[in-house]
Protein backbone atom coordinates (compact mmCIF):
# COMPACT_ATOMS: atom_id res chain seq x y z
CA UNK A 1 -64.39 55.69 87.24
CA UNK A 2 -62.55 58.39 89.12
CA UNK A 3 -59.46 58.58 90.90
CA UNK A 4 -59.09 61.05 93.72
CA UNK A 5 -62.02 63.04 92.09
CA UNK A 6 -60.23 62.77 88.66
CA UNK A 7 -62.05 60.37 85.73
CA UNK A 8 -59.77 57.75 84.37
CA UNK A 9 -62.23 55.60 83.01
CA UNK A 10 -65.63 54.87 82.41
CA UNK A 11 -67.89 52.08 81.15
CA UNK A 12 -71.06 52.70 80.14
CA UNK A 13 -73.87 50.68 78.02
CA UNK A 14 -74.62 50.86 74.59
CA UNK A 15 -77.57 49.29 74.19
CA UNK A 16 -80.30 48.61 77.20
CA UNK A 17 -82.35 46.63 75.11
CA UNK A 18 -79.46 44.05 74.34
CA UNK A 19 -77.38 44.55 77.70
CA UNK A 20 -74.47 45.51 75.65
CA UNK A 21 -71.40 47.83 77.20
CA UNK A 22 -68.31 48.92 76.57
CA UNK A 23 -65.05 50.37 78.65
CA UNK A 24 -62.73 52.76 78.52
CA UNK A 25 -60.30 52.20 80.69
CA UNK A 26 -56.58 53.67 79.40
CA UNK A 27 -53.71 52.27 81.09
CA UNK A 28 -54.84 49.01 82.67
CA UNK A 29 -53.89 45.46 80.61
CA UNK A 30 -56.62 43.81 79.26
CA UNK A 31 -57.52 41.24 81.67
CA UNK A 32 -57.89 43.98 84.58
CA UNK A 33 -60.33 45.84 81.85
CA UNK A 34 -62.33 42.77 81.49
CA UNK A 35 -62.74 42.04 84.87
CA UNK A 36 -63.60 45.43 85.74
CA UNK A 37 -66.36 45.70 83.03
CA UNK A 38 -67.80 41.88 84.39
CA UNK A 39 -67.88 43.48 87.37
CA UNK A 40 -69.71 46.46 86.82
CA UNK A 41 -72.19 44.23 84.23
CA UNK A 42 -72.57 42.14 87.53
CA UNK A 43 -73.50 45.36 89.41
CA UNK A 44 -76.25 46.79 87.28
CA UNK A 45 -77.76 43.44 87.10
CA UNK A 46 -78.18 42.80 90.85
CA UNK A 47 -79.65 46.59 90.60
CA UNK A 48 -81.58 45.60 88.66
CA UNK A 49 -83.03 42.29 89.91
CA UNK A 50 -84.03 44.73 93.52
């Protein structure tokens, strides 16, 4: 994730063959984190499904 061309975050997947991911995402609370990792899980699978 980038702000203003500057990363602040990222979330990336750790395994393809299990769909797992994790996020990195210093300085928001937890619940924001979540949300923004559903989302991007959300993402990749309707990516995908195209």
């Amino acid at each position: 994730m980038r702000v203003n061309g500057r990363r602040v975050g990222s979330v990336k997947r750790t395994s393809v063959l299990r769909g797992d991911a994790e996020a990195d995402l210093p300085g928001l609370p937890m619940p924001v984190q979540l949300f923004a990792l559903v989302l991007v899980l959300t993402m990749w699978d309707a990516t995908a499904a195209w």
